[in-house]
PDB file of N, CA and C in Angstrom:
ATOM      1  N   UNK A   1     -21.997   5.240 -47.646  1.00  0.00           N
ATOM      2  CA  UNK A   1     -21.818   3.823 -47.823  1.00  0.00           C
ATOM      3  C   UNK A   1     -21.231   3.229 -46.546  1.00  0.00           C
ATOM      4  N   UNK A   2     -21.827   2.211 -46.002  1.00  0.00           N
ATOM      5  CA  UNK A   2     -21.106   1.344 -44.914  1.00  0.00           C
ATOM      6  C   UNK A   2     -20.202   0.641 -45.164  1.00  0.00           C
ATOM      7  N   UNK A   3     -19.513   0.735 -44.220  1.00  0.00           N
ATOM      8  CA  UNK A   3     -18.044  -0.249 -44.293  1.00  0.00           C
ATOM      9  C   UNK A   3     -18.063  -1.587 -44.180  1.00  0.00           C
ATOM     10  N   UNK A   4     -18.005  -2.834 -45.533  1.00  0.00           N
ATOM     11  CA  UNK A   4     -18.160  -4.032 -45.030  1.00  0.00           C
ATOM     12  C   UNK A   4     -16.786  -4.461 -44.680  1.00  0.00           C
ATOM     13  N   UNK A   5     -15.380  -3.976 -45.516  1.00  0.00           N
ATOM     14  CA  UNK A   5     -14.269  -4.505 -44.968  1.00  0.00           C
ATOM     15  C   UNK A   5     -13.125  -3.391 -44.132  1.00  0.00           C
ATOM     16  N   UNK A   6     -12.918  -3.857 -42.676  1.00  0.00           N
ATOM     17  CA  UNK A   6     -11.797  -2.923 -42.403  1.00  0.00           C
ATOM     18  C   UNK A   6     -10.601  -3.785 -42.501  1.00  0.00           C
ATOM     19  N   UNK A   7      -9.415  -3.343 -43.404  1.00  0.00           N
ATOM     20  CA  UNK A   7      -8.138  -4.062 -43.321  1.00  0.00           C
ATOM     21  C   UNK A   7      -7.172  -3.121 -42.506  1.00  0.00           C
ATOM     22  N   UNK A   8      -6.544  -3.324 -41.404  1.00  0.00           N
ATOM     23  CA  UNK A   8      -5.566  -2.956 -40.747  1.00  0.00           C
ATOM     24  C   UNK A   8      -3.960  -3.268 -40.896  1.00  0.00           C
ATOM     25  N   UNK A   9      -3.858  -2.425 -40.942  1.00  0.00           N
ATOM     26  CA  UNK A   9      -1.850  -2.266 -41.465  1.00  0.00           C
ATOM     27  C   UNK A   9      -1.359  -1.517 -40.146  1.00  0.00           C
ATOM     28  N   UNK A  10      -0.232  -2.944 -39.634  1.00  0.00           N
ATOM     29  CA  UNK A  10       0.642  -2.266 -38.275  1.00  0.00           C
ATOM     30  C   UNK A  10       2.063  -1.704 -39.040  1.00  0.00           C
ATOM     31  N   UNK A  11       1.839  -0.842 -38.609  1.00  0.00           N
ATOM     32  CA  UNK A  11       3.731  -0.309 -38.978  1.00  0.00           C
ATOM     33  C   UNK A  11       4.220   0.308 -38.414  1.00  0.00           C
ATOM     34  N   UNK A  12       5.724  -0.089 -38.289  1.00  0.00           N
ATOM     35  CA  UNK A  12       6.859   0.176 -37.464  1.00  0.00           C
ATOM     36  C   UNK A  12       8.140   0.198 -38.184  1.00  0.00           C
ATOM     37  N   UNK A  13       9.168   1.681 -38.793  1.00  0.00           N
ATOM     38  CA  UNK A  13       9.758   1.536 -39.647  1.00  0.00           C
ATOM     39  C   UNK A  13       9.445   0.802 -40.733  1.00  0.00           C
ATOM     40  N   UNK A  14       8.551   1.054 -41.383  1.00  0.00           N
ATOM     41  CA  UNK A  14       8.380   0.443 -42.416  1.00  0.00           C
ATOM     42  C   UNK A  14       8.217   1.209 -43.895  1.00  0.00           C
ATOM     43  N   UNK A  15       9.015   2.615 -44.307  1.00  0.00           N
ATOM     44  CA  UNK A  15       9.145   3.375 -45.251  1.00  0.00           C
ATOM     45  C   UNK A  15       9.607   2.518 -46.179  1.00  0.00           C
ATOM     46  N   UNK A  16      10.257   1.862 -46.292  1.00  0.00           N
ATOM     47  CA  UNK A  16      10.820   0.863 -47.348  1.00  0.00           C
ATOM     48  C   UNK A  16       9.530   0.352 -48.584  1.00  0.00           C
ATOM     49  N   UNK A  17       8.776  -0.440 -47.379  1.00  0.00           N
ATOM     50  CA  UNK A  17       7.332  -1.291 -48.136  1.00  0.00           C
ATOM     51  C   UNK A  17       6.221  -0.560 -48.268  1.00  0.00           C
ATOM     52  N   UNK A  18       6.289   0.465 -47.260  1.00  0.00           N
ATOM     53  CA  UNK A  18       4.528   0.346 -46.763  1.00  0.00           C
ATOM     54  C   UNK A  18       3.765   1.465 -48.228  1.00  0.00           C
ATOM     55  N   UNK A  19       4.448   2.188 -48.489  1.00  0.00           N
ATOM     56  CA  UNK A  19       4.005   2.844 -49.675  1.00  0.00           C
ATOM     57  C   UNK A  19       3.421   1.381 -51.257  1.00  0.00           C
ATOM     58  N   UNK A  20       4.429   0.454 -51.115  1.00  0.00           N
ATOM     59  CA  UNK A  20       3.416  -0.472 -51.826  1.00  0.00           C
ATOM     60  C   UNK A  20       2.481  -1.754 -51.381  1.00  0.00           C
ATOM     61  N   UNK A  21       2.699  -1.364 -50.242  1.00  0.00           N
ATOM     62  CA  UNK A  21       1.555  -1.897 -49.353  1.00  0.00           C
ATOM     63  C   UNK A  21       0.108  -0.948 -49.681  1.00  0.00           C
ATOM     64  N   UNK A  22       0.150   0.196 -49.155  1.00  0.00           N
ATOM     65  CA  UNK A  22      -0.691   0.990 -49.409  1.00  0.00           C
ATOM     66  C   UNK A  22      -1.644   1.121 -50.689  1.00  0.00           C
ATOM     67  N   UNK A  23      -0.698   1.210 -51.789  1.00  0.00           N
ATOM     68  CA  UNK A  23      -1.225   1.442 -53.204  1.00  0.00           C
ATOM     69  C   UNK A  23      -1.976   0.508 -53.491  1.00  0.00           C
ATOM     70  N   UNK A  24      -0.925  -0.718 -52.981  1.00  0.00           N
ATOM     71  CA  UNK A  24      -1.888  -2.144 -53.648  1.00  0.00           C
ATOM     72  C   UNK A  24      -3.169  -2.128 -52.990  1.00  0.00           C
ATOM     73  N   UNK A  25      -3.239  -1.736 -51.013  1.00  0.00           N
ATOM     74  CA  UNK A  25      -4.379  -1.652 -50.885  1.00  0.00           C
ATOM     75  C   UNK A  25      -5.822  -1.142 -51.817  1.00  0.00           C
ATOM     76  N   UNK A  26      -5.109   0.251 -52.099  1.00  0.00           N
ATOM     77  CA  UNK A  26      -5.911   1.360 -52.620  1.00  0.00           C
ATOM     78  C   UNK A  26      -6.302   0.760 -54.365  1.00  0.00           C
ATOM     79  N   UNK A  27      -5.887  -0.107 -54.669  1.00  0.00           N
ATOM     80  CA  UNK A  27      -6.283  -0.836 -56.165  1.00  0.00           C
ATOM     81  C   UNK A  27      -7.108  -1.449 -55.893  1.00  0.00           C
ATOM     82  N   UNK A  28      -7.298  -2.085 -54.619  1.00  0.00           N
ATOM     83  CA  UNK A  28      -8.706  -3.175 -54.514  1.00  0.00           C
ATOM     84  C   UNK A  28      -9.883  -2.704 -55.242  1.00  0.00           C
ATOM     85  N   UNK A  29     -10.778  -3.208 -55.432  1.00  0.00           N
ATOM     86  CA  UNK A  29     -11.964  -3.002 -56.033  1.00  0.00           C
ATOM     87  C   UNK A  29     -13.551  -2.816 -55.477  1.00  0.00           C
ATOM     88  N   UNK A  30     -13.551  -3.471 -54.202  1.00  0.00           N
ATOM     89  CA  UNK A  30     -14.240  -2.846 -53.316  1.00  0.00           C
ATOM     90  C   UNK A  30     -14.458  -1.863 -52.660  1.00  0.00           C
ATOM     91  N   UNK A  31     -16.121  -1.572 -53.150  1.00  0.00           N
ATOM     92  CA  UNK A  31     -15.744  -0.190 -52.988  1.00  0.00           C
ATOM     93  C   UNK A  31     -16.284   0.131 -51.127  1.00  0.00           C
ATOM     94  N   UNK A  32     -16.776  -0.671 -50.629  1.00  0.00           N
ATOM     95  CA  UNK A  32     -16.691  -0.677 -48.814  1.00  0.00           C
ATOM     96  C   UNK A  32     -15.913  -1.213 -48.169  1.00  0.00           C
ATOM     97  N   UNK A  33     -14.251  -0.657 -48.693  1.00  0.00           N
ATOM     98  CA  UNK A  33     -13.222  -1.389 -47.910  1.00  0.00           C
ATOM     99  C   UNK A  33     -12.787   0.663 -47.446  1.00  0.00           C
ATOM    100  N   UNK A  34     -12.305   0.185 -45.703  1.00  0.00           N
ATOM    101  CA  UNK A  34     -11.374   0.994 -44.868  1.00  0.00           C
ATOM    102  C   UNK A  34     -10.228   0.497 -44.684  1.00  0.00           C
ATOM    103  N   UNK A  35      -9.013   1.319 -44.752  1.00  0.00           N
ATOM    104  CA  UNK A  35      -7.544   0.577 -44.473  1.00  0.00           C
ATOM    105  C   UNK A  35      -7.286   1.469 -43.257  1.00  0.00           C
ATOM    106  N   UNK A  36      -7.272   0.567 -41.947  1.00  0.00           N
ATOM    107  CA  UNK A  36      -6.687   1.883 -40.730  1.00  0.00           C
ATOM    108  C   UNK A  36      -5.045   1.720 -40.580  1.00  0.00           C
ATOM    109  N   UNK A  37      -4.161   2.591 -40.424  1.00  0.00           N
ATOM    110  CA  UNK A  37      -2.984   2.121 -40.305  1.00  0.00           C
ATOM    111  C   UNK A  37      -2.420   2.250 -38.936  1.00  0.00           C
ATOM    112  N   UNK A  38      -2.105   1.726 -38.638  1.00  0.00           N
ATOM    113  CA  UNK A  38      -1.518   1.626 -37.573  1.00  0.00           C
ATOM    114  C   UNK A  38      -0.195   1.817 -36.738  1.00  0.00           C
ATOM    115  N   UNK A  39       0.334   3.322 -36.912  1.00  0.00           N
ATOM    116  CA  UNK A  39       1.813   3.591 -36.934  1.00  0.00           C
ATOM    117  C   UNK A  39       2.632   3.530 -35.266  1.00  0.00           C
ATOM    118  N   UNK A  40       3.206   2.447 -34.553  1.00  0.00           N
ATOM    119  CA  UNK A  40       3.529   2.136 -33.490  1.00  0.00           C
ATOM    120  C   UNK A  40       4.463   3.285 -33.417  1.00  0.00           C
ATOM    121  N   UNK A  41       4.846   4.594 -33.331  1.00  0.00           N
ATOM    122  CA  UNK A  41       6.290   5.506 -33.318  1.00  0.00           C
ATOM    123  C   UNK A  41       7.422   5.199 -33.928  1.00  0.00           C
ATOM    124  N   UNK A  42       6.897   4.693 -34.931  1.00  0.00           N
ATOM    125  CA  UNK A  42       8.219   4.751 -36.402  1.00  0.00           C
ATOM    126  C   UNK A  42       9.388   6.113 -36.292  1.00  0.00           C
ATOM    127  N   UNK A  43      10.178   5.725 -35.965  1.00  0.00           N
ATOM    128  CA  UNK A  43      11.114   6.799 -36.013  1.00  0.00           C
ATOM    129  C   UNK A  43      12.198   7.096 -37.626  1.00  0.00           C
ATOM    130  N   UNK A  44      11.416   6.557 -38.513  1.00  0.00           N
ATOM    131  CA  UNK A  44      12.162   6.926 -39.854  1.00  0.00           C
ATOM    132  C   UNK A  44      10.178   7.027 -40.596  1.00  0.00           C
ATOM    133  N   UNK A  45      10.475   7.378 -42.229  1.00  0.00           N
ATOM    134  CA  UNK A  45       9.123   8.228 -42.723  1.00  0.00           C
ATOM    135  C   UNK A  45       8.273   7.828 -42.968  1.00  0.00           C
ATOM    136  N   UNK A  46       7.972   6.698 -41.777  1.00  0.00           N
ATOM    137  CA  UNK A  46       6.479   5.812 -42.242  1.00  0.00           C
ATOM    138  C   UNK A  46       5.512   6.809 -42.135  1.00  0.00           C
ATOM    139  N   UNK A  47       5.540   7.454 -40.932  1.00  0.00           N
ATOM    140  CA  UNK A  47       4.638   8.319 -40.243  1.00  0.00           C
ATOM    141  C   UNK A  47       4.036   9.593 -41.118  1.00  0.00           C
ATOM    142  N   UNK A  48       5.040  10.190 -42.270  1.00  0.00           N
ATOM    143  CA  UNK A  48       4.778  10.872 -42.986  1.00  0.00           C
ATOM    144  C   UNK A  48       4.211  10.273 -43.943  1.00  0.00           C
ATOM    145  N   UNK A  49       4.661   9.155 -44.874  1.00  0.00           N
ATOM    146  CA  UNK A  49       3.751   8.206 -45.828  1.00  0.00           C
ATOM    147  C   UNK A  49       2.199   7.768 -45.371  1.00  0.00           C
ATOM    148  N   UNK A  50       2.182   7.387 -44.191  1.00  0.00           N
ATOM    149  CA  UNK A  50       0.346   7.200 -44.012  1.00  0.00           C
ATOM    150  C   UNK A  50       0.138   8.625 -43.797  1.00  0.00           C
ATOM    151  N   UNK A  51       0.626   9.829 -42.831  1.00  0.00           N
ATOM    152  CA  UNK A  51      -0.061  11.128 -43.213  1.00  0.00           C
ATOM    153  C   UNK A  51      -0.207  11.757 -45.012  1.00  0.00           C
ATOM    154  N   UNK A  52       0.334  11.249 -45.820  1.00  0.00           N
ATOM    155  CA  UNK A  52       0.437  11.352 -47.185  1.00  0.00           C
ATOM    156  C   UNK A  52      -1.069  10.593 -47.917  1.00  0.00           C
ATOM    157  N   UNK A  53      -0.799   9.385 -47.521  1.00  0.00           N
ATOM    158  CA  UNK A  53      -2.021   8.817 -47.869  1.00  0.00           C
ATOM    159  C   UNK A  53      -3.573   8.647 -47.404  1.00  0.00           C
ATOM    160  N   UNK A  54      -3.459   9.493 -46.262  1.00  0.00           N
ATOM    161  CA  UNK A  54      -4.663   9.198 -45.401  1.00  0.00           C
ATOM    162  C   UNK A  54      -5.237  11.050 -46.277  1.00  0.00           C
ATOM    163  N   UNK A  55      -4.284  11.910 -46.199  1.00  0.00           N
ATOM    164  CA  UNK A  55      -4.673  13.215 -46.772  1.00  0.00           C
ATOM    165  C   UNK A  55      -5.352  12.928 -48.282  1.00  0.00           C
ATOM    166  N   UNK A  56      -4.613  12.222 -49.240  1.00  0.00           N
ATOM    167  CA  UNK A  56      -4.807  11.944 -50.646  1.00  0.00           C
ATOM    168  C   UNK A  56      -6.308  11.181 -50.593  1.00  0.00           C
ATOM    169  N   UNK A  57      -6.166  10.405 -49.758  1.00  0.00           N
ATOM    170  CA  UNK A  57      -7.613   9.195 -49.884  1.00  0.00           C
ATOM    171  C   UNK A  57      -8.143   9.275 -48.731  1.00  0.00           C
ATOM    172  N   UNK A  58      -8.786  10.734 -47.977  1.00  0.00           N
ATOM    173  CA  UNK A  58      -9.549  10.314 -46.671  1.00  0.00           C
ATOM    174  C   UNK A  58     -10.878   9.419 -46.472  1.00  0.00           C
ATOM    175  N   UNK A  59     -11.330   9.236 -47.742  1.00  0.00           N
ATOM    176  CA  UNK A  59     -12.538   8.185 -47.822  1.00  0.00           C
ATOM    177  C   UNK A  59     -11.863   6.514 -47.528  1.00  0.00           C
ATOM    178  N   UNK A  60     -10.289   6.385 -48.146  1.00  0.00           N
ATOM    179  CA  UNK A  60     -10.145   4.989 -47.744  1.00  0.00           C
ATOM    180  C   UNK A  60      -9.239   4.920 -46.815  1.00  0.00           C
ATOM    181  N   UNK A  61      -8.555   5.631 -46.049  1.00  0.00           N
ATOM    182  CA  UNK A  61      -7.543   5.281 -45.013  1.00  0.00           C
ATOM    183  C   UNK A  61      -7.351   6.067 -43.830  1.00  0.00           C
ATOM    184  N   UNK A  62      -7.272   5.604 -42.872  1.00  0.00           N
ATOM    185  CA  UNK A  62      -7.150   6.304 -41.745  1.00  0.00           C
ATOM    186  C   UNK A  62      -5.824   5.894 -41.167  1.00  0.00           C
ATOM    187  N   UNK A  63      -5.383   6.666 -40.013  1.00  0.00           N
ATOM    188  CA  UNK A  63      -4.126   6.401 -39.453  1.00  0.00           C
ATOM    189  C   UNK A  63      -4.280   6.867 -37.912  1.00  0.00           C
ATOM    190  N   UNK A  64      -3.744   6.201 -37.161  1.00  0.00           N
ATOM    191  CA  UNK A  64      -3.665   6.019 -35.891  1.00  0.00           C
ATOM    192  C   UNK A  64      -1.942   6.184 -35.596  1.00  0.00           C
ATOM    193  N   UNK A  65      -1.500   7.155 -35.014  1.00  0.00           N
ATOM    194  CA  UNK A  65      -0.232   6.957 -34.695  1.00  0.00           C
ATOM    195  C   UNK A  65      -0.093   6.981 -33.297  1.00  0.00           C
ATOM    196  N   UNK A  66       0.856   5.980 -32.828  1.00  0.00           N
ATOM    197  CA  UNK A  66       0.711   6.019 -31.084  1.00  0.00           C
ATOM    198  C   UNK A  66       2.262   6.370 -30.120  1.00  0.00           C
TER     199      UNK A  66
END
């Protein structure tokens, strides 16, 4: 299936939210949506939460850590 929507998520310390950021992404209903995340060197457990979710759902999320 082709990708009609990519939604991008920047995060930077953001363990607090980004896990219900994520989920809510992952409830959408479309089923040609990509979420790339975008982890700037979070130095607290964002970095592990998108490696969490990108493992669980590799069809909807990817992660970029820089």
């Amino acid at each position: 299936m082709q990708v009609q929507v990519s939604v991008i998520v920047a995060a930077y310390n953001d363990e607090h939210w980004l896990r219900r950021c994520l989920t809510s992404l992952k409830k959408q209903t479309l089923a040609a949506l990509e979420v790339i995340i975008v982890d700037d060197g979070s130095t607290d457990g964002t970095a592990a939460i998108c490696d969490q979710y990108c493992e669980r759902w590799p069809h909807l999320f990817r992660v970029i850590h820089l």
